[in-house]
PDB file of N, CA and C in Angstrom:
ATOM      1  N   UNK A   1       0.608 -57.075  45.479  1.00  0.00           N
ATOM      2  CA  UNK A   1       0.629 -56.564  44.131  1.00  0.00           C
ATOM      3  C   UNK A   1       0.825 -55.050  44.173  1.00  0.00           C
ATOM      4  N   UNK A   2       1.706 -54.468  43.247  1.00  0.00           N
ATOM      5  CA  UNK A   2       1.993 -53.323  43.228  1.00  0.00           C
ATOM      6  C   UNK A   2       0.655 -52.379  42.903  1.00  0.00           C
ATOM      7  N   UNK A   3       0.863 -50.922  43.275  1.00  0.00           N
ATOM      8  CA  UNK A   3      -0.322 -50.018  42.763  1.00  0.00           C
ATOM      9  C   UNK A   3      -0.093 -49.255  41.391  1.00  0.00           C
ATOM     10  N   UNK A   4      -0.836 -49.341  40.513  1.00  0.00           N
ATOM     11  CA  UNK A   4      -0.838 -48.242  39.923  1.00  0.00           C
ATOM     12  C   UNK A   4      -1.472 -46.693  40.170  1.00  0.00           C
ATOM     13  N   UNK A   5      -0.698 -46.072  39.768  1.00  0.00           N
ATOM     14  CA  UNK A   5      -0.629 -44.463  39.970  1.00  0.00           C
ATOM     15  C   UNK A   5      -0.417 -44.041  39.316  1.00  0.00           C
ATOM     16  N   UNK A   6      -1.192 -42.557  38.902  1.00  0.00           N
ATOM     17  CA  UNK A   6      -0.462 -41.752  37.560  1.00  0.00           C
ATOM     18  C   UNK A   6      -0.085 -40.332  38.961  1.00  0.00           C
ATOM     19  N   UNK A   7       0.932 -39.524  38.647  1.00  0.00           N
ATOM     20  CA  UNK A   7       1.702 -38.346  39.211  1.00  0.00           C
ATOM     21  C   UNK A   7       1.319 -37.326  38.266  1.00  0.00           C
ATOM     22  N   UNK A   8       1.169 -35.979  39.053  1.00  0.00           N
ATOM     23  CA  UNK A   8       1.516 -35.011  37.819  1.00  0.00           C
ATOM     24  C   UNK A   8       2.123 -34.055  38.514  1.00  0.00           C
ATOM     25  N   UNK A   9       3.076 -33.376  38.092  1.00  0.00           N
ATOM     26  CA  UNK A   9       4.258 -32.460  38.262  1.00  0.00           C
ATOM     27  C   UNK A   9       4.487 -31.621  38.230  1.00  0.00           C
ATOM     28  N   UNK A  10       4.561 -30.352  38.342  1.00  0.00           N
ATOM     29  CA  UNK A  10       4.897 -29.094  37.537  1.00  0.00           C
ATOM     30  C   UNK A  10       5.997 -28.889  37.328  1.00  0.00           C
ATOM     31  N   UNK A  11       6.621 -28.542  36.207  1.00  0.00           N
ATOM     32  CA  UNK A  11       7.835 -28.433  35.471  1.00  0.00           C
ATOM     33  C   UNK A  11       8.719 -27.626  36.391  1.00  0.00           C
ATOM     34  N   UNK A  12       9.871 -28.243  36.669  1.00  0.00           N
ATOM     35  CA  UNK A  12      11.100 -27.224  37.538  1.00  0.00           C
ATOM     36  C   UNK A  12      10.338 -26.755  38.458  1.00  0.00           C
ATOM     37  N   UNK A  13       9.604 -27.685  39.990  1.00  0.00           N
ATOM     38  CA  UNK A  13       9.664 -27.072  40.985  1.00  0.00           C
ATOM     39  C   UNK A  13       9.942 -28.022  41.766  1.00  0.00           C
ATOM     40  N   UNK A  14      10.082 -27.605  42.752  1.00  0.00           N
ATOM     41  CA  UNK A  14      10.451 -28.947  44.094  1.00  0.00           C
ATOM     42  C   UNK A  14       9.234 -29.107  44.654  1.00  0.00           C
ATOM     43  N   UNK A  15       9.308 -30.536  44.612  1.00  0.00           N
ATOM     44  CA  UNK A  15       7.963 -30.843  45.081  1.00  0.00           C
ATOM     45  C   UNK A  15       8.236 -32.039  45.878  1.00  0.00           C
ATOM     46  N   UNK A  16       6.699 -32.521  47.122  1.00  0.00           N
ATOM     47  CA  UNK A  16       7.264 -33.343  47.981  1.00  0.00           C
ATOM     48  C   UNK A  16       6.188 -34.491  47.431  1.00  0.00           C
ATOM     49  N   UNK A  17       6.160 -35.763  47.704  1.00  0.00           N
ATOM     50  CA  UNK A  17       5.100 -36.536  48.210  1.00  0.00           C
ATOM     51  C   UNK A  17       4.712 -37.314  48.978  1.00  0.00           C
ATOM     52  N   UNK A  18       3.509 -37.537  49.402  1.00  0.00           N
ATOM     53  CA  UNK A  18       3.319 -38.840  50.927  1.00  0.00           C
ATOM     54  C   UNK A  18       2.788 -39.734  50.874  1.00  0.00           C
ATOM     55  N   UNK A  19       3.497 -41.331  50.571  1.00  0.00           N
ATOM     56  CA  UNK A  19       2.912 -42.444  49.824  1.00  0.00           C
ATOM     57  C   UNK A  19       2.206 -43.448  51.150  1.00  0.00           C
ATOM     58  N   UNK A  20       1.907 -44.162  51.306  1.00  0.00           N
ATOM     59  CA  UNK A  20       1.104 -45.080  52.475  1.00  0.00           C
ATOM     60  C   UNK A  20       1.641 -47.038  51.739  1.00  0.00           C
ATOM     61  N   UNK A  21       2.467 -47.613  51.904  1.00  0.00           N
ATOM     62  CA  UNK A  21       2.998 -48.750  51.619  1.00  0.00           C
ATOM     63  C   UNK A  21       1.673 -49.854  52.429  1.00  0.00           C
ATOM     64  N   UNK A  22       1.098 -50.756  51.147  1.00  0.00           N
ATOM     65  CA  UNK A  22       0.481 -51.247  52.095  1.00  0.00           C
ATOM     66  C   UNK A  22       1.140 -52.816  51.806  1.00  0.00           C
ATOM     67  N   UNK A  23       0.551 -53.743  52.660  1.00  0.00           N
ATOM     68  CA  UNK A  23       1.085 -55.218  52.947  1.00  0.00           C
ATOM     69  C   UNK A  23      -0.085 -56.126  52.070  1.00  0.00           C
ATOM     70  N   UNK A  24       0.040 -56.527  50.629  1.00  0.00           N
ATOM     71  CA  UNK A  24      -0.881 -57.365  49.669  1.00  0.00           C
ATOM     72  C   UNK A  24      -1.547 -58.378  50.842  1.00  0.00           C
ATOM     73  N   UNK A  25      -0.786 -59.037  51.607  1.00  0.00           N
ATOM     74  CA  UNK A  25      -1.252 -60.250  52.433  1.00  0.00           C
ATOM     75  C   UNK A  25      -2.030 -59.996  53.066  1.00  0.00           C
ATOM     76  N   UNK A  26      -1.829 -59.128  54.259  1.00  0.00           N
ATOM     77  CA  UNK A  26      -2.805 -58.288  55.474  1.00  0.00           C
ATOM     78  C   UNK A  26      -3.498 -57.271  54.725  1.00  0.00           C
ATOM     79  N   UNK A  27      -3.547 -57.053  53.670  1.00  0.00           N
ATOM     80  CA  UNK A  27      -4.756 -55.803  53.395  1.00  0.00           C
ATOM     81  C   UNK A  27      -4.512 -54.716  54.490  1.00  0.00           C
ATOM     82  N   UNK A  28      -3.271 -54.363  54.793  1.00  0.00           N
ATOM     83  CA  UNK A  28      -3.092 -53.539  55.983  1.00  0.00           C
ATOM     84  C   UNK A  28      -1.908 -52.416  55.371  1.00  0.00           C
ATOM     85  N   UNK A  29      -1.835 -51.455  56.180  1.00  0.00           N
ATOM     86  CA  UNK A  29      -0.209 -50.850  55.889  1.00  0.00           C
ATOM     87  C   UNK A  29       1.012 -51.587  56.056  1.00  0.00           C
ATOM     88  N   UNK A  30       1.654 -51.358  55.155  1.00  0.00           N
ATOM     89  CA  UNK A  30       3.243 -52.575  55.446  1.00  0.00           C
ATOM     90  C   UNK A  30       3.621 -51.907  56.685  1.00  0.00           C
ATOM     91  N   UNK A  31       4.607 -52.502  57.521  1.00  0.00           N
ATOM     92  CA  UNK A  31       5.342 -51.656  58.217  1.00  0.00           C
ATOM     93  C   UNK A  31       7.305 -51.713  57.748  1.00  0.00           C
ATOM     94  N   UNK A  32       7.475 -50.402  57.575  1.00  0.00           N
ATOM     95  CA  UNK A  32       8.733 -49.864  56.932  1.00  0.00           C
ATOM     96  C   UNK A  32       9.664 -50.023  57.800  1.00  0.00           C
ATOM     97  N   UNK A  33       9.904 -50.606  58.731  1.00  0.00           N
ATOM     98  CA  UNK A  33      10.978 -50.363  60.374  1.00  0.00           C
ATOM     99  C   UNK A  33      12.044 -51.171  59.533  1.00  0.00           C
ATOM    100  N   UNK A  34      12.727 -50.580  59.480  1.00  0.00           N
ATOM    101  CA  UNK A  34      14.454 -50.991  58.894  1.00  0.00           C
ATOM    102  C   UNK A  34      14.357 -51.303  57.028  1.00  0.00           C
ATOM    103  N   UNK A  35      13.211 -50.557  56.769  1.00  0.00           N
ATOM    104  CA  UNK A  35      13.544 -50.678  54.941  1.00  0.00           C
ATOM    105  C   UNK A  35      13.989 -49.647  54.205  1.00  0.00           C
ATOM    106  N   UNK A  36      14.537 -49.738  52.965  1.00  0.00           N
ATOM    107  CA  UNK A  36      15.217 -48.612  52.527  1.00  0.00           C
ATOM    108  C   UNK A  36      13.994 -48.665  51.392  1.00  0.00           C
ATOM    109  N   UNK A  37      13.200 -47.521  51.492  1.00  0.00           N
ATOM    110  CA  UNK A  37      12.797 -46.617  50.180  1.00  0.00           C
ATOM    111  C   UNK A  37      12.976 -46.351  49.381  1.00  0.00           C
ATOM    112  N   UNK A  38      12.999 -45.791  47.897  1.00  0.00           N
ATOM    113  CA  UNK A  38      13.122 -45.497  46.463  1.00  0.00           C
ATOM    114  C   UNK A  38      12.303 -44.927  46.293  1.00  0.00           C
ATOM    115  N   UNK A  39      12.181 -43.944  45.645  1.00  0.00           N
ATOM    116  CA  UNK A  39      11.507 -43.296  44.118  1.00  0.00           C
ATOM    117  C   UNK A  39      12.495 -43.399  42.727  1.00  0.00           C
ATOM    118  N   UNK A  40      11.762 -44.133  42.163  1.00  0.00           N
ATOM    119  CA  UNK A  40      13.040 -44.155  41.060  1.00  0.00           C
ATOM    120  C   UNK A  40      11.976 -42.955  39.587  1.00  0.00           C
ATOM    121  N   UNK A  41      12.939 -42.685  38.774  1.00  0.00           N
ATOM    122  CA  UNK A  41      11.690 -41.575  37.701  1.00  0.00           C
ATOM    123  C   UNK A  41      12.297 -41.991  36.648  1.00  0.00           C
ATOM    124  N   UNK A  42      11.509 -42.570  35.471  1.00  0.00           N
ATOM    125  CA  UNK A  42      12.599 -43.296  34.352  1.00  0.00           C
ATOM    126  C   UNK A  42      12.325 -42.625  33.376  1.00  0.00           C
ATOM    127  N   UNK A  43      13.223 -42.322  32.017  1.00  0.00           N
ATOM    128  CA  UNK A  43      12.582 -42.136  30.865  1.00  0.00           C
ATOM    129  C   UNK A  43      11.035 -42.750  29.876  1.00  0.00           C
ATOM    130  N   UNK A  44      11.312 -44.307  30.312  1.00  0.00           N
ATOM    131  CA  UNK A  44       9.950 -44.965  30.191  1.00  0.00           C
ATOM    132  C   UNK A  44      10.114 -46.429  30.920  1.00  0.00           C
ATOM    133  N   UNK A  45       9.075 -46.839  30.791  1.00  0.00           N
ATOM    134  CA  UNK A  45       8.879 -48.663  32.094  1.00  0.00           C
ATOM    135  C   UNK A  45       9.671 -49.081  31.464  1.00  0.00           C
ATOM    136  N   UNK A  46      10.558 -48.943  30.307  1.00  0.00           N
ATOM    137  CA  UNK A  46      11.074 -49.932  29.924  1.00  0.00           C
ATOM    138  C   UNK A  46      12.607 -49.598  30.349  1.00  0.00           C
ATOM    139  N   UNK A  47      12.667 -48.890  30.301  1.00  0.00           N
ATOM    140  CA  UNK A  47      14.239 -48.187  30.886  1.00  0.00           C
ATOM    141  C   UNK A  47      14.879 -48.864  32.305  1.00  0.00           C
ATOM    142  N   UNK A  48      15.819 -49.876  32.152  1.00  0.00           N
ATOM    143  CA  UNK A  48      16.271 -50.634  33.494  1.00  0.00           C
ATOM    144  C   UNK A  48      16.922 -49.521  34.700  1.00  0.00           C
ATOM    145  N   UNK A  49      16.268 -49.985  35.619  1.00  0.00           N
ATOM    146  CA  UNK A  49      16.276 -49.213  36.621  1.00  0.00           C
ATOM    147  C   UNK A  49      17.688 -48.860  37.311  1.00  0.00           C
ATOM    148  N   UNK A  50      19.040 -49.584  36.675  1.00  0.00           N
ATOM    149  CA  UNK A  50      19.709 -49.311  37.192  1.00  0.00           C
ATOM    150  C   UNK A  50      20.827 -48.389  35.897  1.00  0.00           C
ATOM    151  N   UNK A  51      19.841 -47.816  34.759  1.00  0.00           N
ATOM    152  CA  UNK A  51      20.270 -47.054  33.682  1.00  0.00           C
ATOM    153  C   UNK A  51      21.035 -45.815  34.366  1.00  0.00           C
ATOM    154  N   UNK A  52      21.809 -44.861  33.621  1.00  0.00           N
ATOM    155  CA  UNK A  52      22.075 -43.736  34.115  1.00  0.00           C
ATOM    156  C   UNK A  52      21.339 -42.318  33.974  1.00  0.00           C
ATOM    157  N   UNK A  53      20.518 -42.725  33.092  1.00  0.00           N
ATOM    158  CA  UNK A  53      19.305 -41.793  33.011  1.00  0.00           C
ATOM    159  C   UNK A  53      18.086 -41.763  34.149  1.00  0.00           C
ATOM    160  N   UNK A  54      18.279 -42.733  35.031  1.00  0.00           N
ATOM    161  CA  UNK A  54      17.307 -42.982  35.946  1.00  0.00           C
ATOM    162  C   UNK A  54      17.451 -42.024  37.175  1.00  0.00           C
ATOM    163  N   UNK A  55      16.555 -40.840  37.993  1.00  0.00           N
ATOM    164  CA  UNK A  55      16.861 -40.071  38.672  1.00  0.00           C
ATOM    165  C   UNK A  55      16.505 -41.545  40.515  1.00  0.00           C
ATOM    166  N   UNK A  56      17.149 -41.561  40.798  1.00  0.00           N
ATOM    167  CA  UNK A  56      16.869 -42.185  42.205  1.00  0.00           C
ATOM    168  C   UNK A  56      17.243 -41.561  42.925  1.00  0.00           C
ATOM    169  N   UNK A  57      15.911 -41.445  44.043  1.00  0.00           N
ATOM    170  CA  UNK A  57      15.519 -40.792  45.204  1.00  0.00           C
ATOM    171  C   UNK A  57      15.114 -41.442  46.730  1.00  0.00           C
ATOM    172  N   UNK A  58      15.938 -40.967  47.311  1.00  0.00           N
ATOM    173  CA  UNK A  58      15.616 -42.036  48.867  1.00  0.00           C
ATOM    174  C   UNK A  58      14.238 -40.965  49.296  1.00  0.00           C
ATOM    175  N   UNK A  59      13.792 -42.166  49.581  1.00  0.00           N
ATOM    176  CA  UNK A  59      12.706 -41.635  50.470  1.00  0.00           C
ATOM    177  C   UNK A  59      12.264 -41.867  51.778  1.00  0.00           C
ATOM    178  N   UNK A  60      12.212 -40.917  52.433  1.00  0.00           N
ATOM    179  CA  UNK A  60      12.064 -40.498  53.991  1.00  0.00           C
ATOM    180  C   UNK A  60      10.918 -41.928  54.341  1.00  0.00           C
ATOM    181  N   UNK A  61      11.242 -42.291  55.270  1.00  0.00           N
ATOM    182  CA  UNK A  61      10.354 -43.341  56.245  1.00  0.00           C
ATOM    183  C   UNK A  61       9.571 -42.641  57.215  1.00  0.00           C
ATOM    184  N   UNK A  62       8.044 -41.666  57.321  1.00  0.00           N
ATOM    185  CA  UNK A  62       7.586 -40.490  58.427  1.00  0.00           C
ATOM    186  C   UNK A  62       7.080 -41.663  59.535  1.00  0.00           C
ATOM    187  N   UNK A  63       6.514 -43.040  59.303  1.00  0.00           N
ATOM    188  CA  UNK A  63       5.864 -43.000  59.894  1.00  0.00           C
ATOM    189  C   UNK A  63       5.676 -44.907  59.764  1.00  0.00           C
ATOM    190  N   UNK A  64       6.778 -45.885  60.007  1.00  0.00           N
ATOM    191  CA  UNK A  64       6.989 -47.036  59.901  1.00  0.00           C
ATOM    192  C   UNK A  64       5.749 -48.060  60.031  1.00  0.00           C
ATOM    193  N   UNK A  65       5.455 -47.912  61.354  1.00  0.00           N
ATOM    194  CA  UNK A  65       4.328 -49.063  61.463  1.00  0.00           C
ATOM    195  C   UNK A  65       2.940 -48.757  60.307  1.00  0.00           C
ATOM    196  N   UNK A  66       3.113 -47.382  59.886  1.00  0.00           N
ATOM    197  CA  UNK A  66       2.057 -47.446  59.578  1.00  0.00           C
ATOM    198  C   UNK A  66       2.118 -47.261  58.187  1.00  0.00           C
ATOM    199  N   UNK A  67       3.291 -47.232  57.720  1.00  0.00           N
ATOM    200  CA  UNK A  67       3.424 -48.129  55.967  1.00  0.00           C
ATOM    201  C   UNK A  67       3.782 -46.685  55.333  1.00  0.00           C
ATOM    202  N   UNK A  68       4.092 -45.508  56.339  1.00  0.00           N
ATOM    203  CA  UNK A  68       4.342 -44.116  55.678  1.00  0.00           C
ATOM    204  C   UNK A  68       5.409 -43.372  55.131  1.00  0.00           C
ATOM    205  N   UNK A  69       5.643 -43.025  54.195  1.00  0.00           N
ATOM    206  CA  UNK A  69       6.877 -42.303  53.540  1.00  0.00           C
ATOM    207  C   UNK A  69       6.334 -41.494  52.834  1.00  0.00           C
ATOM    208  N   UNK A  70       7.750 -40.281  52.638  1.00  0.00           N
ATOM    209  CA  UNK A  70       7.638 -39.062  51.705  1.00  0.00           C
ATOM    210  C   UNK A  70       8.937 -39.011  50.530  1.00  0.00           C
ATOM    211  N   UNK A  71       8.730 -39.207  49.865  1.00  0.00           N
ATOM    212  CA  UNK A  71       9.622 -38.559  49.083  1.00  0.00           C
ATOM    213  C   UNK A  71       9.573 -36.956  48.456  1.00  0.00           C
ATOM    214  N   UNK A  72      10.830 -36.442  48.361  1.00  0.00           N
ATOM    215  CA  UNK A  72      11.652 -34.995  47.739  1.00  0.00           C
ATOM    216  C   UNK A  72      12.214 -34.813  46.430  1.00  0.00           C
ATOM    217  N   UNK A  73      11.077 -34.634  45.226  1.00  0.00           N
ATOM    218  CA  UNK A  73      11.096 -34.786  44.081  1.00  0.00           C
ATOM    219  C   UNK A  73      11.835 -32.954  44.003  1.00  0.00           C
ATOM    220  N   UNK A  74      13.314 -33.170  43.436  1.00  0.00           N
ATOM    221  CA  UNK A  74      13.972 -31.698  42.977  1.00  0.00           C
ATOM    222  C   UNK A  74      13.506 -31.229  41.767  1.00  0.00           C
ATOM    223  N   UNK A  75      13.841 -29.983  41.964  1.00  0.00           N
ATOM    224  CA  UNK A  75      13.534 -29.365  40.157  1.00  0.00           C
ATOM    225  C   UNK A  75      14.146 -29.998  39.450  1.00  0.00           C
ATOM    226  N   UNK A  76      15.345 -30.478  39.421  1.00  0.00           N
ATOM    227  CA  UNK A  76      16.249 -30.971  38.360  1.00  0.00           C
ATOM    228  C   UNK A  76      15.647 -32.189  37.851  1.00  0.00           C
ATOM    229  N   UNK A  77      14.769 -33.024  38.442  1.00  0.00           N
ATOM    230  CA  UNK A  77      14.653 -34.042  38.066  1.00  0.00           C
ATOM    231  C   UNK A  77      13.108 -33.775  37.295  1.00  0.00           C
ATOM    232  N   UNK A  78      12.271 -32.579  37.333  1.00  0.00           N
ATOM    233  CA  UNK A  78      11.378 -32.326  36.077  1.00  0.00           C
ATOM    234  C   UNK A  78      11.474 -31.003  35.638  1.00  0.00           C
ATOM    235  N   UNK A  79      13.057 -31.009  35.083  1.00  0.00           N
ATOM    236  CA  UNK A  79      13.162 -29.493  34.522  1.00  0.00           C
ATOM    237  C   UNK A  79      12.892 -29.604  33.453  1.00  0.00           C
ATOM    238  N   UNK A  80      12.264 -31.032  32.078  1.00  0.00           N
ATOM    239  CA  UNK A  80      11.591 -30.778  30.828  1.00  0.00           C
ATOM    240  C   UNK A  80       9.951 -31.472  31.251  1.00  0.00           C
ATOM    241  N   UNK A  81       9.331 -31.044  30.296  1.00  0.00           N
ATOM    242  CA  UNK A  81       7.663 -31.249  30.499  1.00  0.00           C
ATOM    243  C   UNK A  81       8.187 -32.521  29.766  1.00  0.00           C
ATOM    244  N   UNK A  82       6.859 -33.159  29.940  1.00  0.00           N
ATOM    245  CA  UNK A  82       6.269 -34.318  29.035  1.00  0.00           C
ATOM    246  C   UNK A  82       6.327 -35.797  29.911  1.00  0.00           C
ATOM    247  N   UNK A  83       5.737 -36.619  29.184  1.00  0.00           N
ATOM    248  CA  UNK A  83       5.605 -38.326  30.143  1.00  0.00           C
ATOM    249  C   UNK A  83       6.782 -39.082  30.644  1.00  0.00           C
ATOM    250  N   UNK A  84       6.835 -39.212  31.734  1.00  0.00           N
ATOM    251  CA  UNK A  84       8.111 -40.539  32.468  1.00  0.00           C
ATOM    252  C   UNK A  84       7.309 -41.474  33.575  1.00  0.00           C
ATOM    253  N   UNK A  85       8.083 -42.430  33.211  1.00  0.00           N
ATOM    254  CA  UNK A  85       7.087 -43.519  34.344  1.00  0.00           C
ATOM    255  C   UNK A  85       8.209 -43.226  35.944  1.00  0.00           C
ATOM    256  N   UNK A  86       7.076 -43.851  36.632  1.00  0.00           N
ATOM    257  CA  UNK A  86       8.092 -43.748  38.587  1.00  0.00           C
ATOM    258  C   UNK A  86       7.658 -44.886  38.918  1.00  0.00           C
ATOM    259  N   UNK A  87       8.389 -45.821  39.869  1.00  0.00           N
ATOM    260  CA  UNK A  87       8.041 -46.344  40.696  1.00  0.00           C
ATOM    261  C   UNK A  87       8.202 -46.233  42.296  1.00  0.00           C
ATOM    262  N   UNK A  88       8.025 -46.590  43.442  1.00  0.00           N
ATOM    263  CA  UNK A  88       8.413 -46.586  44.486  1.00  0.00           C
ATOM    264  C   UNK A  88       8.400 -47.574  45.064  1.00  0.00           C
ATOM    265  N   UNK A  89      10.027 -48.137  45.718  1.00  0.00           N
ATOM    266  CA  UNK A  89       9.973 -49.473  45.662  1.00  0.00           C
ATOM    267  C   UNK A  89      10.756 -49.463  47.624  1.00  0.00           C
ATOM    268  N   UNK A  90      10.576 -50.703  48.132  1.00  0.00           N
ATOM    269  CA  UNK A  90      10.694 -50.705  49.555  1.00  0.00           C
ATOM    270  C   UNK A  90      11.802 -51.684  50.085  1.00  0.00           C
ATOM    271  N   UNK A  91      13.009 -52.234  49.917  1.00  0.00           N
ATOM    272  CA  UNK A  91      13.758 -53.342  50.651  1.00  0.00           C
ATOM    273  C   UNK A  91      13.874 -53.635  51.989  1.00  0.00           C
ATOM    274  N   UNK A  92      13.629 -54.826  52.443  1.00  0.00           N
ATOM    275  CA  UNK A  92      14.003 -54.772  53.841  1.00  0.00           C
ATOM    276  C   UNK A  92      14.952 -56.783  53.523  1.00  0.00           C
ATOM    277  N   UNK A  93      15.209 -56.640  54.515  1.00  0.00           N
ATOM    278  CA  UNK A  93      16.277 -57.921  54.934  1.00  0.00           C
ATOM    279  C   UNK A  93      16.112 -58.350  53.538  1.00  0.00           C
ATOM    280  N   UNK A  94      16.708 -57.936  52.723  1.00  0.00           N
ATOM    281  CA  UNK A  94      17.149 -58.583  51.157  1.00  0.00           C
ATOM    282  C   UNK A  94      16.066 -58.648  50.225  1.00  0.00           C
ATOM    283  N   UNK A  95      14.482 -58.386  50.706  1.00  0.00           N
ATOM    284  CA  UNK A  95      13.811 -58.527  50.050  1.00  0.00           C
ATOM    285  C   UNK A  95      12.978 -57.064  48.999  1.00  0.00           C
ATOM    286  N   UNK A  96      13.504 -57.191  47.866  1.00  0.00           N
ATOM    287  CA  UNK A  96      12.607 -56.150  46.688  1.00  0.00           C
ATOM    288  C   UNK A  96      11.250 -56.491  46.786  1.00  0.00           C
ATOM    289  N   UNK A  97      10.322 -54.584  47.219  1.00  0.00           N
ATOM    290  CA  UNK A  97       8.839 -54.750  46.583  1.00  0.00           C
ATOM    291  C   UNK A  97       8.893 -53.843  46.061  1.00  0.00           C
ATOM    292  N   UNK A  98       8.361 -53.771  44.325  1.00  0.00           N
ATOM    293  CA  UNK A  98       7.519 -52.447  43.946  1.00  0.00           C
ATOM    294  C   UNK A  98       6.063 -52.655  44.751  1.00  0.00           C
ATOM    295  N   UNK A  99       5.766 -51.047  45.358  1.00  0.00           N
ATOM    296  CA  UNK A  99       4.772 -50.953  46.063  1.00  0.00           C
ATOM    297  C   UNK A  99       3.940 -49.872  45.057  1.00  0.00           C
ATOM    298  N   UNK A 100       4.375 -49.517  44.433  1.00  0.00           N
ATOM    299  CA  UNK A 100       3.929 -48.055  43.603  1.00  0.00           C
ATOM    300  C   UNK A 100       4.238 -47.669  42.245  1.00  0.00           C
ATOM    301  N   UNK A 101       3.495 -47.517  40.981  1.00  0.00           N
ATOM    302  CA  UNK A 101       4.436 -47.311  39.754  1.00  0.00           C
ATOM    303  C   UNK A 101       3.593 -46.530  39.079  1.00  0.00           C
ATOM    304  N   UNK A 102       3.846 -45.848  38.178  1.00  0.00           N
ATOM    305  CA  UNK A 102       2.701 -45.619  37.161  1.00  0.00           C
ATOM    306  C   UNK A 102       3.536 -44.324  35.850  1.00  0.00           C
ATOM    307  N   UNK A 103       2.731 -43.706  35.401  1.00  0.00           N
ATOM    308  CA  UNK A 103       3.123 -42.834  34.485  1.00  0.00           C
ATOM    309  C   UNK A 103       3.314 -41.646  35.314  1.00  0.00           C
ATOM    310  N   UNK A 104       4.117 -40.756  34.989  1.00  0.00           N
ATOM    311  CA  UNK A 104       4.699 -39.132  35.789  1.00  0.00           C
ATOM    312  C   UNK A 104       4.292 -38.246  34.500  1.00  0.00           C
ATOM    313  N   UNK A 105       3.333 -37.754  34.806  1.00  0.00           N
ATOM    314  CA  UNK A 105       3.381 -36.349  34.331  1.00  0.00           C
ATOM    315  C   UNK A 105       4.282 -35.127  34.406  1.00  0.00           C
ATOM    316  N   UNK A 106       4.952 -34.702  33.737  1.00  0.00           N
ATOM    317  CA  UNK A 106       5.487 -33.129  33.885  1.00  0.00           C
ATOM    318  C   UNK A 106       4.724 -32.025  33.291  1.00  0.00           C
ATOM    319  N   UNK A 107       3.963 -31.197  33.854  1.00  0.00           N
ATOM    320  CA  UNK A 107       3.001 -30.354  33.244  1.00  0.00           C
ATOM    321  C   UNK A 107       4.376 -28.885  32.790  1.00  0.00           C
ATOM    322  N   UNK A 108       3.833 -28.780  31.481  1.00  0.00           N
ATOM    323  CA  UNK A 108       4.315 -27.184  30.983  1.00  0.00           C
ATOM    324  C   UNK A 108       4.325 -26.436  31.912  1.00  0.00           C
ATOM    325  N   UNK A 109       5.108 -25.187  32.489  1.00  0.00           N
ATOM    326  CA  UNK A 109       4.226 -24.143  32.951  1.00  0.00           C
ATOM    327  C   UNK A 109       4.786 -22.913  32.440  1.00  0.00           C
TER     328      UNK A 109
END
């Protein structure tokens, strides 16, 4: 089952983050060895993920066996304040998981 998460942001800066993928079955860290990563940042949950308003972001694999990735959130993608939902999602041999979702903050500054 996916996690919920809320993010918060500061408006127009580059910012990084370091998520931990875990495995629902094993109560363990997934292991990432040959999956492709996502951060996707939507206008809202309801916005289909493959919209053109949707910012998608690969995200770095640091640390496989042990369920670790970073993603590289650009300024461009919170150069206005206010609420957007994210998820972070994981494929490997054909198979989609959301591992991560929640509301994104963009704080004023």
């Amino acid at each position: 089952m996916a996690v919920y998460l809320e993010l918060t942001l500061v408006q127009g800066d580059d910012q990084s983050f370091a998520f931990t993928v875990t495995d629902d079955d094993a109560q363990a860290p997934a292991n990432l060895a040959g999956a492709a990563v996502r951060m996707l940042i939507k206008p809202s949950k309801d916005t289909d993920d493959e919209d053109a308003t949707v910012v998608t972001l690969t995200a770095a694999v640091t640390d496989a066996a042990a369920g670790e990735c970073e993603a590289d959130v650009p300024a461009s993608a919170v150069a206005t304040a206010g609420a957007r939902w994210w998820k972070l999602t994981a494929t490997r041999s054909g198979q989609h998981k959301t591992a991560l979702y929640g509301v994104l903050w963009v704080q004023d500054t």
